[in-house]
C-alpha atoms as a PDB file:
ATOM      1  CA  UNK A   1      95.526 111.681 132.598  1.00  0.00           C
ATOM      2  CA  UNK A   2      96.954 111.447 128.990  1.00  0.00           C
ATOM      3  CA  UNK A   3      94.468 109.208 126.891  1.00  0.00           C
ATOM      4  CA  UNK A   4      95.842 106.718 124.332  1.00  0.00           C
ATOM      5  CA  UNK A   5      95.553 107.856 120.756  1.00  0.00           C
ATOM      6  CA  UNK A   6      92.329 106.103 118.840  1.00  0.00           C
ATOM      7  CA  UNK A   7      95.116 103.852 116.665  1.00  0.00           C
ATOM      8  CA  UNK A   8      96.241 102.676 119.735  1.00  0.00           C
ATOM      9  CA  UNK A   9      93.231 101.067 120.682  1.00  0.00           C
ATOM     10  CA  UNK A  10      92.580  99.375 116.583  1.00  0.00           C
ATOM     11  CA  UNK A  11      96.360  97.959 117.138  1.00  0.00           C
ATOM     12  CA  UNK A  12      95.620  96.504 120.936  1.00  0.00           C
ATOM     13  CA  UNK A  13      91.990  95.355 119.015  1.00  0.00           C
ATOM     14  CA  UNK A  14      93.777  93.731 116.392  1.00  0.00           C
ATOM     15  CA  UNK A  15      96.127  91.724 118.976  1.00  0.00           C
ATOM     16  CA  UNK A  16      93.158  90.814 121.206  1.00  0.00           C
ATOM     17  CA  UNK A  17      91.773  89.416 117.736  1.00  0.00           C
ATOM     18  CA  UNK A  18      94.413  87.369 116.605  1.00  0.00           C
ATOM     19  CA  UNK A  19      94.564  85.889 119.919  1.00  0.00           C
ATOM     20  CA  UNK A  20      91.028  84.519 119.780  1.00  0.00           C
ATOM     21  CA  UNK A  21      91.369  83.247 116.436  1.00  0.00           C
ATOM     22  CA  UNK A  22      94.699  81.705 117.426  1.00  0.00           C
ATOM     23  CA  UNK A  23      94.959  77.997 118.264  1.00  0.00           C
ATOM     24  CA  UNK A  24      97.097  79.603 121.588  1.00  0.00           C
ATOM     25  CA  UNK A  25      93.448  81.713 122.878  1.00  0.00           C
ATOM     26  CA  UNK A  26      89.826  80.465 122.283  1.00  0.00           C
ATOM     27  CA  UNK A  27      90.465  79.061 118.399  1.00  0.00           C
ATOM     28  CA  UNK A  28      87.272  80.832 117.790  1.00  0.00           C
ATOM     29  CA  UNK A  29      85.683  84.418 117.276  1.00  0.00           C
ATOM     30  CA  UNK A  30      84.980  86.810 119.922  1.00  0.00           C
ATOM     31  CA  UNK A  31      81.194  87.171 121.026  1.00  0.00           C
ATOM     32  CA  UNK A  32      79.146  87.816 124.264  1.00  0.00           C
ATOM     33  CA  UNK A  33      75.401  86.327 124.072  1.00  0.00           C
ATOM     34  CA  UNK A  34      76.917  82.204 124.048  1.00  0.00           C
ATOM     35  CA  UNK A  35      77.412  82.611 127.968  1.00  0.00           C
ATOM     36  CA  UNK A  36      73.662  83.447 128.009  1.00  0.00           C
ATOM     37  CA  UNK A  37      72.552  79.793 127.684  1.00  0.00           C
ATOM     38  CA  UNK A  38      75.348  78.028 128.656  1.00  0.00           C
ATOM     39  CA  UNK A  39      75.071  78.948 132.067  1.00  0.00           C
ATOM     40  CA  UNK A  40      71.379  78.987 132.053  1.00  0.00           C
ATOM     41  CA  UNK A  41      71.832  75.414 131.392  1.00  0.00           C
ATOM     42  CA  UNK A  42      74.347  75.138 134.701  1.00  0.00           C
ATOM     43  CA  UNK A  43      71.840  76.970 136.526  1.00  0.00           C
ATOM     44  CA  UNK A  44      68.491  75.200 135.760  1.00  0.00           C
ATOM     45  CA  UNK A  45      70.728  71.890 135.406  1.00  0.00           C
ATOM     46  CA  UNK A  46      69.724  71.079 131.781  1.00  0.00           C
ATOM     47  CA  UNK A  47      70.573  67.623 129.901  1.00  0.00           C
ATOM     48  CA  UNK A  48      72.757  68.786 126.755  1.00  0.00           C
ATOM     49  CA  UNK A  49      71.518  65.928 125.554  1.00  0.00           C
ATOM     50  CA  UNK A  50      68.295  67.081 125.301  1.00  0.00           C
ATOM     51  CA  UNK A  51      69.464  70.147 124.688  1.00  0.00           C
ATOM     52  CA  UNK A  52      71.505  69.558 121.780  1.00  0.00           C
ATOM     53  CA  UNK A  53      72.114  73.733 121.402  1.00  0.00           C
ATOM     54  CA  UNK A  54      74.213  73.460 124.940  1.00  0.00           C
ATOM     55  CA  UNK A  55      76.475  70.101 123.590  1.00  0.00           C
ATOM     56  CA  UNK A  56      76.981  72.727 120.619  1.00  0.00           C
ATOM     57  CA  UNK A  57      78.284  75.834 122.939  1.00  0.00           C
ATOM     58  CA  UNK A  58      79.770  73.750 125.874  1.00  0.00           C
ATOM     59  CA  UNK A  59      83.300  75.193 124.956  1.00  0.00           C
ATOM     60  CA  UNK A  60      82.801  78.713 123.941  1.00  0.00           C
ATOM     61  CA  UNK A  61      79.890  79.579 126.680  1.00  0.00           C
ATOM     62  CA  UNK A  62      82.469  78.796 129.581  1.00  0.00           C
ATOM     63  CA  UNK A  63      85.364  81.141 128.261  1.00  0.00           C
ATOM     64  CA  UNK A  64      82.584  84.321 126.806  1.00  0.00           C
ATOM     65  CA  UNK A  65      81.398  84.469 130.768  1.00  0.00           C
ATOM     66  CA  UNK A  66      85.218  84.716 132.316  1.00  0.00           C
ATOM     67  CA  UNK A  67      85.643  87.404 129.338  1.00  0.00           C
ATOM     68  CA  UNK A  68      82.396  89.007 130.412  1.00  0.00           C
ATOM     69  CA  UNK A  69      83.249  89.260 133.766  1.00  0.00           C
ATOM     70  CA  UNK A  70      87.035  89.669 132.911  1.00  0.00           C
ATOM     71  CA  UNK A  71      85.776  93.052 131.015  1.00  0.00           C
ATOM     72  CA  UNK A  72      83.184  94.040 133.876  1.00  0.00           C
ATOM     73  CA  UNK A  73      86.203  93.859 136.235  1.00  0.00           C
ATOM     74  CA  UNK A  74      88.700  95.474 134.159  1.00  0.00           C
ATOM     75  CA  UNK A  75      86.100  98.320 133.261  1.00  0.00           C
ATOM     76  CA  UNK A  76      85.742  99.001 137.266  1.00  0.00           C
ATOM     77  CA  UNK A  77      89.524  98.983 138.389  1.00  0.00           C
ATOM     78  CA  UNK A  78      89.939 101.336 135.532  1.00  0.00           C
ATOM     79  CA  UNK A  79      87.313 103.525 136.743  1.00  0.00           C
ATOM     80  CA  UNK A  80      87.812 103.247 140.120  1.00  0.00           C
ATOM     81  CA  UNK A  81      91.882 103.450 140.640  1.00  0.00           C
ATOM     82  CA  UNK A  82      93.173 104.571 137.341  1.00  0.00           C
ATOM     83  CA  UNK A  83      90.961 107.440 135.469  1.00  0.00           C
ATOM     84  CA  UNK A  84      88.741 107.805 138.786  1.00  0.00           C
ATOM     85  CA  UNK A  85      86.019 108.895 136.495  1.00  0.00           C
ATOM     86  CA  UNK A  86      83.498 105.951 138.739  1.00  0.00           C
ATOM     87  CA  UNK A  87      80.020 107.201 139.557  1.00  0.00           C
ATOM     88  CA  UNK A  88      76.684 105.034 139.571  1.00  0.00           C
ATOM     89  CA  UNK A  89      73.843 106.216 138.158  1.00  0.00           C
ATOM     90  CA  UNK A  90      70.699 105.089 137.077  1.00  0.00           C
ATOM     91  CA  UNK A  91      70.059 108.122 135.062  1.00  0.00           C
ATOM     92  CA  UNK A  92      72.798 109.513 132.999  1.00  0.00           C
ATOM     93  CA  UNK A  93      73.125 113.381 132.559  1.00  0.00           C
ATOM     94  CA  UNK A  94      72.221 113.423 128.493  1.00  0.00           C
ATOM     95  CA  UNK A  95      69.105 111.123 129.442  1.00  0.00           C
ATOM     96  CA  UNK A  96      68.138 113.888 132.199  1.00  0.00           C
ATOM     97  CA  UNK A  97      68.628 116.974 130.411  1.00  0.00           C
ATOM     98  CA  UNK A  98      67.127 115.732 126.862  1.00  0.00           C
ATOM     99  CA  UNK A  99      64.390 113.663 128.039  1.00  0.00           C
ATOM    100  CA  UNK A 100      63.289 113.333 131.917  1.00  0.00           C
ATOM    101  CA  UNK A 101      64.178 112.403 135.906  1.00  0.00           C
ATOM    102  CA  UNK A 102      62.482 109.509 135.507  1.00  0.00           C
ATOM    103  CA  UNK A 103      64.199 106.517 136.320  1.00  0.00           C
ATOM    104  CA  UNK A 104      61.288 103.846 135.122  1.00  0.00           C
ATOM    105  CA  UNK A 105      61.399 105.835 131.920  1.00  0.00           C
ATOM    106  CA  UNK A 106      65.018 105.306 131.435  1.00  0.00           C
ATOM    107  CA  UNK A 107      64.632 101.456 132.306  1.00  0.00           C
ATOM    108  CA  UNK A 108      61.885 100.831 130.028  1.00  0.00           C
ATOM    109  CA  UNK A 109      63.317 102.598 127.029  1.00  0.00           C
ATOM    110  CA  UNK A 110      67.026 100.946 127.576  1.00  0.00           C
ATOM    111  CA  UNK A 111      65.301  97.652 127.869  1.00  0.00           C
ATOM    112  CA  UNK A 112      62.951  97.894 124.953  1.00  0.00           C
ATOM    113  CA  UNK A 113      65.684  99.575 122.149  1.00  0.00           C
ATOM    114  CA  UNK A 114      68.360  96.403 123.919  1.00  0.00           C
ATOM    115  CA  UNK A 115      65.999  94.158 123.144  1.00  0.00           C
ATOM    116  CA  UNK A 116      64.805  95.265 119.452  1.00  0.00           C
ATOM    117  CA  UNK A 117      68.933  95.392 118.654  1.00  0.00           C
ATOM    118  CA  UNK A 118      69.269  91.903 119.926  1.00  0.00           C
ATOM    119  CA  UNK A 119      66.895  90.604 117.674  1.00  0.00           C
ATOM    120  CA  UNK A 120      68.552  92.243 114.622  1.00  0.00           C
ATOM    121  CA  UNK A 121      71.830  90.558 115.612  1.00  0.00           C
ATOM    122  CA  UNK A 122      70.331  87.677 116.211  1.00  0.00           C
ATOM    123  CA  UNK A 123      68.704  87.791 112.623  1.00  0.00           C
ATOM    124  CA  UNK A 124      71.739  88.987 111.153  1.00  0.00           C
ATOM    125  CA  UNK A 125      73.134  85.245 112.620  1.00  0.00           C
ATOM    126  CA  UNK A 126      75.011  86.737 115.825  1.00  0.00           C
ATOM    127  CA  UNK A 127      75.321  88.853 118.603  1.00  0.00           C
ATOM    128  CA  UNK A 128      75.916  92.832 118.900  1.00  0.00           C
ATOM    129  CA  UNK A 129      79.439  92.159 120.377  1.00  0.00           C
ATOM    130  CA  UNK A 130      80.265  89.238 117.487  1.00  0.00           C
ATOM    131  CA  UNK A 131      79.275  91.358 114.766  1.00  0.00           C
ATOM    132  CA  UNK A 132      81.066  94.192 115.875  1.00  0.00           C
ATOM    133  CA  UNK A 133      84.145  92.614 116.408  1.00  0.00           C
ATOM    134  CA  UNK A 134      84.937  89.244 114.896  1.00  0.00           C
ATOM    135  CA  UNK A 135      82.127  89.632 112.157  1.00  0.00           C
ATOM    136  CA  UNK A 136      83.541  92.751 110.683  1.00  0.00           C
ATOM    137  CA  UNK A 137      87.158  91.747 111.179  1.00  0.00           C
ATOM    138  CA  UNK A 138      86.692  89.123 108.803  1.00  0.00           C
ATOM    139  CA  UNK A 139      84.515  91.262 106.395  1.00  0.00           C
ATOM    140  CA  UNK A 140      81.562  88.846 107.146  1.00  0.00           C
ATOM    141  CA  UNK A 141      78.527  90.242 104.958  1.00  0.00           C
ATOM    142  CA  UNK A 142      76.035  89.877 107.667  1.00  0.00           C
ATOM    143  CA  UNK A 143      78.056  91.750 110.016  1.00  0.00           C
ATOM    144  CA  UNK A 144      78.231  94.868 107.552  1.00  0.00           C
ATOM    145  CA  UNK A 145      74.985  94.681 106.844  1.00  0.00           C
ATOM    146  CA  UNK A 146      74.217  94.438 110.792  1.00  0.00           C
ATOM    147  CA  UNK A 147      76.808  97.375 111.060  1.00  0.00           C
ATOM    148  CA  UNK A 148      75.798  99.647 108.212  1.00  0.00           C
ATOM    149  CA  UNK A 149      71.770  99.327 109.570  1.00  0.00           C
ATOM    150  CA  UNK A 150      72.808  99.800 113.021  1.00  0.00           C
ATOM    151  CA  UNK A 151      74.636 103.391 112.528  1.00  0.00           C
ATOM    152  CA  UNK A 152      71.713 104.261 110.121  1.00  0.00           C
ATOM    153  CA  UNK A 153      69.827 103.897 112.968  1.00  0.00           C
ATOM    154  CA  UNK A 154      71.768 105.434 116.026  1.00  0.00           C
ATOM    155  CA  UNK A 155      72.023 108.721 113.161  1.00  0.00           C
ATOM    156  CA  UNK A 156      68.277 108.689 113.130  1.00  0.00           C
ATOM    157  CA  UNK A 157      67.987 108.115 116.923  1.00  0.00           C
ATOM    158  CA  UNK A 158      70.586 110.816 117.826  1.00  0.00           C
ATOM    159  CA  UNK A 159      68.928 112.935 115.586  1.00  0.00           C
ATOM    160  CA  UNK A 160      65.394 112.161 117.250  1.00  0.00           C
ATOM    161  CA  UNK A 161      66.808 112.056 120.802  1.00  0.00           C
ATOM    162  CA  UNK A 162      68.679 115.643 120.485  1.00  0.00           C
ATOM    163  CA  UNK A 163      66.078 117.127 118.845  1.00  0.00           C
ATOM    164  CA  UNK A 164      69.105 118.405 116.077  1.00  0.00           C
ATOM    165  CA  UNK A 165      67.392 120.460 113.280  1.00  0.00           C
ATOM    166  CA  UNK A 166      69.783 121.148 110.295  1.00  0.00           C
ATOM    167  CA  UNK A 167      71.034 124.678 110.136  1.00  0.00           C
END
């Protein structure tokens, strides 16, 4: 299967973008972590009066979890029926032959290096996805910063994780 060239996907980016933004989509940026609350407050049947953070999201926490599960379904019909690449696996082949089999291993170290990224977006005033892709379309500082610190770090981690020495 031919792949799409890599300007391709900026220009189908920059639509997806403009749509958000636009009055005509959400009239708002694009981000993932909003859903996280809003539906814990469906869930656990919180008062957003109480709650004055789920008043605040009410609107964009309903659309980010269609999106979210929009992109989850999108990402397995692709898969599945168009590139048939799908396999599951709870250990993928880089983690096995750099590191180990071990599946608790994998868990624990996806879990703890999600979690410290997290809290830099969430000091950094956002989420992974936000920053990413709304905060550096509109050249918002904390979303280069966020950016530059987070490929500093996947170099480093690469680096560490590969065991690359420099020739």
């Amino acid at each position: 299967m031919n792949r799409l060239p890599w300007w391709m996907g900026g220009i189908l980016m920059s639509g997806l973008l403009l749509l958000t933004f636009s009055t005509f989509g959400a009239d708002r940026p694009i981000g993932a972590s909003t859903y996280v609350p809003y539906f814990a407050g469906i869930i656990f049947d919180l008062d957003p009066e109480k709650y004055g953070y789920l008043k605040h999201i009410a609107n964009s926490g309903a659309w980010e979890g269609v999106m979210l599960f929009g992109a989850l379904l999108g990402g397995f019909v692709t898969s599945v029926f168009i590139t048939k690449s799908f396999r599951f696996s709870l250990i993928p082949t880089g983690w096995k032959k750099y590191k180990n089999n071990s599946v608790l291993s994998r868990l624990l170290w996806s879990f703890f290096s999600g979690f410290i990224m997290i809290i830099g977006a969430r000091m950094a005033g956002g989420c992974t996805s936000g920053h990413f892709m709304s905060g550096m379309s509109q050249m918002a500082v904390s979303s280069m910063i966020f950016g530059g610190v987070v490929l500093v770090v996947v170099i480093i981690t690469g680096r560490l994780f590969y065991n690359v020495k420099e020739k």
